[in-house]
Each structure stands twice: as C-alpha cells, then as structure tokens.
PDB file of N, CA and C in Angstrom:
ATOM      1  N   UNK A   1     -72.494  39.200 -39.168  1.00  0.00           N
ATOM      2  CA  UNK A   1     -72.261  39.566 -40.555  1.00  0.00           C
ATOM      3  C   UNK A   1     -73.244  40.652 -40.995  1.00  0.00           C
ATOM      4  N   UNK A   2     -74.363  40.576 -40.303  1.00  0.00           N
ATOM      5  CA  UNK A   2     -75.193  41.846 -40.911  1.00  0.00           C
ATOM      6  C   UNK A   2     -75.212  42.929 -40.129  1.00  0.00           C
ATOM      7  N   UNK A   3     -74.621  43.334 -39.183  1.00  0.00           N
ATOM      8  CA  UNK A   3     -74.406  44.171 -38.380  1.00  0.00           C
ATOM      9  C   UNK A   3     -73.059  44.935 -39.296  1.00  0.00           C
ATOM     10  N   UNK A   4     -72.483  44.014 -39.261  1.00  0.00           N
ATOM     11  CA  UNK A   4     -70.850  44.503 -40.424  1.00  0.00           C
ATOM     12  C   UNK A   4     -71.611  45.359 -41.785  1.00  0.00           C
ATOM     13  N   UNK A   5     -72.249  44.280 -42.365  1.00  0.00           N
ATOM     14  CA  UNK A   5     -72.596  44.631 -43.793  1.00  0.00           C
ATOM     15  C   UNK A   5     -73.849  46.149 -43.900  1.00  0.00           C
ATOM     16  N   UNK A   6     -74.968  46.684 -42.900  1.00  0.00           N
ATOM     17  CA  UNK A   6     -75.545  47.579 -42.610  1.00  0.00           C
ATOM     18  C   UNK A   6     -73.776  48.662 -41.863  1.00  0.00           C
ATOM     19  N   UNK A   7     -73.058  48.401 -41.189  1.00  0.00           N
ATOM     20  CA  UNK A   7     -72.091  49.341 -40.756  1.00  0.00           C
ATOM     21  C   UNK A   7     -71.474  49.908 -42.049  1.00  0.00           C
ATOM     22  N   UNK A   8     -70.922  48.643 -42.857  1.00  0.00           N
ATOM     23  CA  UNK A   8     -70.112  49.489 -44.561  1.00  0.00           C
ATOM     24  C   UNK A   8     -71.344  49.681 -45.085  1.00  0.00           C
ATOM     25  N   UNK A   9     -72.385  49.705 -45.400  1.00  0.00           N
ATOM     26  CA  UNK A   9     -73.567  50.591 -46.439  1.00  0.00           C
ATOM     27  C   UNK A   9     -73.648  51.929 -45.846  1.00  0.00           C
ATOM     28  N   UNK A  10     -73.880  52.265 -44.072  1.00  0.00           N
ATOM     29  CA  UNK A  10     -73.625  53.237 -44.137  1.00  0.00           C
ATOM     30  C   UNK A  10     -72.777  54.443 -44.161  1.00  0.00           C
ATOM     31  N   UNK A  11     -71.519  53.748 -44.189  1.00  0.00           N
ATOM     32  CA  UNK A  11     -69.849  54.449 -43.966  1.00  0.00           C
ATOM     33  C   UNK A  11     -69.599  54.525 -45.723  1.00  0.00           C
ATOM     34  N   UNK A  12     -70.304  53.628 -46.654  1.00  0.00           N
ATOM     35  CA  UNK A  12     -69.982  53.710 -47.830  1.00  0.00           C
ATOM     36  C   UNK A  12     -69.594  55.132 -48.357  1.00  0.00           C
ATOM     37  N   UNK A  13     -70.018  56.371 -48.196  1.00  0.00           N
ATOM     38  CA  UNK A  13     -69.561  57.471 -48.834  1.00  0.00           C
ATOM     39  C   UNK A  13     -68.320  57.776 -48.323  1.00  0.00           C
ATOM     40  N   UNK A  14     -67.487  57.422 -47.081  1.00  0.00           N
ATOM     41  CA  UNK A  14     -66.587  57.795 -46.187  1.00  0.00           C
ATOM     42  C   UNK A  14     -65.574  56.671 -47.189  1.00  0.00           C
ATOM     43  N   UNK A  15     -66.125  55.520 -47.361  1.00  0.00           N
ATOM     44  CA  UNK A  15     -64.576  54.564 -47.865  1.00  0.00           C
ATOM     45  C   UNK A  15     -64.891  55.380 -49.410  1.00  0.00           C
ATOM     46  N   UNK A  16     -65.621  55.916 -50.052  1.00  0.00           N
ATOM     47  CA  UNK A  16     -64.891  56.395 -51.599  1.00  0.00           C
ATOM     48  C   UNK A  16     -64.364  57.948 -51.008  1.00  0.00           C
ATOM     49  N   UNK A  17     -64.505  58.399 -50.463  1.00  0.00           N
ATOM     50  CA  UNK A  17     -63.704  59.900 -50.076  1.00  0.00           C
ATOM     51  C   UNK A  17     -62.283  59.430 -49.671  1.00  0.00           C
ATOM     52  N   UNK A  18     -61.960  58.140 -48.597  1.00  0.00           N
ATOM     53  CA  UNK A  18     -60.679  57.666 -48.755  1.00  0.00           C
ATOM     54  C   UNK A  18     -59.977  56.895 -49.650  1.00  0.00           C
ATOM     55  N   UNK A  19     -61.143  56.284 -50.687  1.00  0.00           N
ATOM     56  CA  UNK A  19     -60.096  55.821 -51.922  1.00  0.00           C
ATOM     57  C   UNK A  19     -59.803  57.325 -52.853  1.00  0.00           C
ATOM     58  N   UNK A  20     -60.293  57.626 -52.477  1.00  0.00           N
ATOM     59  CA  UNK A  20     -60.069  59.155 -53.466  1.00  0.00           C
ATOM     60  C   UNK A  20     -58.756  60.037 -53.114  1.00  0.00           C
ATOM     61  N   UNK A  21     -58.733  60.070 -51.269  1.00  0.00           N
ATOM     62  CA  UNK A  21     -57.810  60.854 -50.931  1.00  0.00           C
ATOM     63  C   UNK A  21     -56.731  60.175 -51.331  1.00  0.00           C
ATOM     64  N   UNK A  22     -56.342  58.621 -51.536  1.00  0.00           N
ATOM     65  CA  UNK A  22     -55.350  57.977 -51.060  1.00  0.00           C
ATOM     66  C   UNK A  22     -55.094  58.202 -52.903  1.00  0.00           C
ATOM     67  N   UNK A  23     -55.952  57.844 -53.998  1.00  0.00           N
ATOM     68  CA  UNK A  23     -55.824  58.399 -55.217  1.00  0.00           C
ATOM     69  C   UNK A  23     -55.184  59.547 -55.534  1.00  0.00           C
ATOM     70  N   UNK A  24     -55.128  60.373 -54.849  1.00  0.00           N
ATOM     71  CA  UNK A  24     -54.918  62.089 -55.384  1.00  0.00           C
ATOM     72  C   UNK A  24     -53.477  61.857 -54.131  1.00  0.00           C
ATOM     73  N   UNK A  25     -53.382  61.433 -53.361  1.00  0.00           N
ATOM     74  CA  UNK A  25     -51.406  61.464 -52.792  1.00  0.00           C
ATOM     75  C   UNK A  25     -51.155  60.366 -53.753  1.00  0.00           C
ATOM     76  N   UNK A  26     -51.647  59.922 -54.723  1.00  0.00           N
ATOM     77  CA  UNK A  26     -50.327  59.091 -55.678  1.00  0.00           C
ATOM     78  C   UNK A  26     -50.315  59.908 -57.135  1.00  0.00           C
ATOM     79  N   UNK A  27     -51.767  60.268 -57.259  1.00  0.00           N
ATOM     80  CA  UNK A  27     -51.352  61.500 -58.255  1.00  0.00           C
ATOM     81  C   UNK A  27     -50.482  62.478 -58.387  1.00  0.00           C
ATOM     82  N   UNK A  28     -50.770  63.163 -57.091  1.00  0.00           N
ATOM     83  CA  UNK A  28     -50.321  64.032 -56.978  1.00  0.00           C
ATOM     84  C   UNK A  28     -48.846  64.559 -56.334  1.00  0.00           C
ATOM     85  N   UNK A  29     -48.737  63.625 -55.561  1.00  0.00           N
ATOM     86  CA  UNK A  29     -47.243  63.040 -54.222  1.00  0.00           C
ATOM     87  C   UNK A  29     -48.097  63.458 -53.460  1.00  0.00           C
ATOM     88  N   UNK A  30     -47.523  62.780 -52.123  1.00  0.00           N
ATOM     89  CA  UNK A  30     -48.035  62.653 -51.082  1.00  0.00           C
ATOM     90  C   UNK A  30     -47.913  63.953 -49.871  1.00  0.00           C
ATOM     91  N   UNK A  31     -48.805  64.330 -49.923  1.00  0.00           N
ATOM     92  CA  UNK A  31     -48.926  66.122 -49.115  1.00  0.00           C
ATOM     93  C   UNK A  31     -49.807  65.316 -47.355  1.00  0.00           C
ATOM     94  N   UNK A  32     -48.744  65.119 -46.596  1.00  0.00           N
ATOM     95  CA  UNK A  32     -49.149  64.823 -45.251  1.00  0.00           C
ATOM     96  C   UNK A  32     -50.476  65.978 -44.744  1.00  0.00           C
ATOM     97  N   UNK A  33     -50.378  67.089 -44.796  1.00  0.00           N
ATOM     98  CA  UNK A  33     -51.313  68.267 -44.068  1.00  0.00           C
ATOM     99  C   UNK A  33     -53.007  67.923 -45.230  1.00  0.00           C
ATOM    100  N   UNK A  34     -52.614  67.940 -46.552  1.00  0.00           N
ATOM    101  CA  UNK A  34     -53.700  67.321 -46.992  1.00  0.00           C
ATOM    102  C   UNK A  34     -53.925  66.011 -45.911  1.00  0.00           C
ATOM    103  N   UNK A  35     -53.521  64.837 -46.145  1.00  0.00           N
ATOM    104  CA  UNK A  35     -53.741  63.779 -46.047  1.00  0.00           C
ATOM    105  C   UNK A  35     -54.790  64.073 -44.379  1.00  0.00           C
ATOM    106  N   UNK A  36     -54.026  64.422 -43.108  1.00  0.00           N
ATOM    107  CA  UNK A  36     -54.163  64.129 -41.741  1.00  0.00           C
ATOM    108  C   UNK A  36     -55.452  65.108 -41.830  1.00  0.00           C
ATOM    109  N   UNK A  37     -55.908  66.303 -43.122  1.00  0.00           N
ATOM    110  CA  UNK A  37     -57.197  67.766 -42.467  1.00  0.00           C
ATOM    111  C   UNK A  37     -58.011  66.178 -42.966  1.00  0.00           C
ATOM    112  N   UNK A  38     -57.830  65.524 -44.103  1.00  0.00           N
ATOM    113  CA  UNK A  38     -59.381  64.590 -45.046  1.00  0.00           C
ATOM    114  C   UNK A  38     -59.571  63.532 -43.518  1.00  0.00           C
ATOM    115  N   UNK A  39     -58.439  62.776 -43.194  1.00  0.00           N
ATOM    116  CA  UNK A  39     -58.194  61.942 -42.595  1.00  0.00           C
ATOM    117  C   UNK A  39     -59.360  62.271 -41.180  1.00  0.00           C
ATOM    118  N   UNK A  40     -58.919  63.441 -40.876  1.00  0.00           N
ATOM    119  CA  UNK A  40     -59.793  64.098 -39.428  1.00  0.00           C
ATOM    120  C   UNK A  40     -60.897  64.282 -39.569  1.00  0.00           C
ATOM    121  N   UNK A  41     -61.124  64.454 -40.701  1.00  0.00           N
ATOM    122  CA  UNK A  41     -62.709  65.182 -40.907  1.00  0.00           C
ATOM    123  C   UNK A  41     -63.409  64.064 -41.272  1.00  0.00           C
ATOM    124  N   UNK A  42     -63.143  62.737 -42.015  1.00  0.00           N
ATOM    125  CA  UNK A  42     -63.862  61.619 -41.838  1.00  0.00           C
ATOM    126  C   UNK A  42     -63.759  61.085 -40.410  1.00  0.00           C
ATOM    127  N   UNK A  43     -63.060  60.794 -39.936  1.00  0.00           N
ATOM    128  CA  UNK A  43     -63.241  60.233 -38.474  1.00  0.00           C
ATOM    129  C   UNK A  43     -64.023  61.146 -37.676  1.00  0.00           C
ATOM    130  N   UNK A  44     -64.138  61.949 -37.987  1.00  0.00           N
ATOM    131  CA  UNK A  44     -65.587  63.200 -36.849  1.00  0.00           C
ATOM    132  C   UNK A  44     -66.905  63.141 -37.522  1.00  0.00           C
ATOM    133  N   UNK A  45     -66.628  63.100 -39.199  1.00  0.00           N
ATOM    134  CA  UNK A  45     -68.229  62.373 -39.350  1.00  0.00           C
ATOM    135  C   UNK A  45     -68.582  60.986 -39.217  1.00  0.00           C
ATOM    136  N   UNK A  46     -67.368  60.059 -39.183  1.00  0.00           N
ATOM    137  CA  UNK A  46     -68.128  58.872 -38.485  1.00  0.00           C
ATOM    138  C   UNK A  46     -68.428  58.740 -37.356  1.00  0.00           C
ATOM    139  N   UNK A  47     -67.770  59.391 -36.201  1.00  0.00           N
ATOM    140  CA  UNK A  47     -68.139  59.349 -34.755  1.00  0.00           C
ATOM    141  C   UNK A  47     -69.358  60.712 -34.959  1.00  0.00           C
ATOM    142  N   UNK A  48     -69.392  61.732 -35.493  1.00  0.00           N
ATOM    143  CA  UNK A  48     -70.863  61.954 -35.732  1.00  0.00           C
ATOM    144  C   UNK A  48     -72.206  60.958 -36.090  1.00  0.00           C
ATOM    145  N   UNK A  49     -72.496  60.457 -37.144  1.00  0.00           N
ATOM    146  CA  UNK A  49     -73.014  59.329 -37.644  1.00  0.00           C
ATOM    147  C   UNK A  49     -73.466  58.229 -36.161  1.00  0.00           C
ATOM    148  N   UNK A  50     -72.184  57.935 -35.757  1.00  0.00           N
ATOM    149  CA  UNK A  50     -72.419  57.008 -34.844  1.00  0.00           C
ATOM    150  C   UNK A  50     -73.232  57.058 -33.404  1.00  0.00           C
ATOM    151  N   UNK A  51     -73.250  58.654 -33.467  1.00  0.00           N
ATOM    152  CA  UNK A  51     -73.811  58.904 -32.036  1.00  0.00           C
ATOM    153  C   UNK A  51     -75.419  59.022 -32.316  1.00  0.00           C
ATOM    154  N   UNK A  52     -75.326  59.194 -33.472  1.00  0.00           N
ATOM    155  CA  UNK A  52     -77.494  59.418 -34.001  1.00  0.00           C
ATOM    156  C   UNK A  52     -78.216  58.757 -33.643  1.00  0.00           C
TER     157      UNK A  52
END
C-alpha cells in the first residue's frame, strides 16, 4: 500500500493533465489526434520519471 500511495503522489500531476484532457473531449467533442499527441506524451514522461 505504500509503495502504491508514494507511486500516485508522484504521477499526481500526470492524473490532473488526464482529468483535464478527458474534460476538454467532453467540452469540446472528442478530437482523437488531440486525445492519442496528450495521451503519448504522458506515458513518455512517466516511463521518463520511472527510469530516474
């Protein structure tokens, strides 16, 4: 459990950039090429992050 709970404190800025993206495709309709560039670019800074 604390291995989990230190993993989401430090991914925390990554889950509000995806409640945000997933916010702005219901605002806005849903634009796939948005969605998959945000989508990519968090998953390369978490496997960045992860390799430190």
């Amino acid at each position: 459990m604390k291995q989990t709970l230190s993993y989401l404190s430090r991914h925390k800025r990554f889950g509000i950039i995806l409640l945000g993206i997933i916010a702005l495709n219901i605002a806005y309709g849903f634009d796939p090429r948005f969605t998959i560039i945000n989508l990519l670019w968090i998953a390369i800074s978490i496997i960045k992050i992860d390799k430190i």
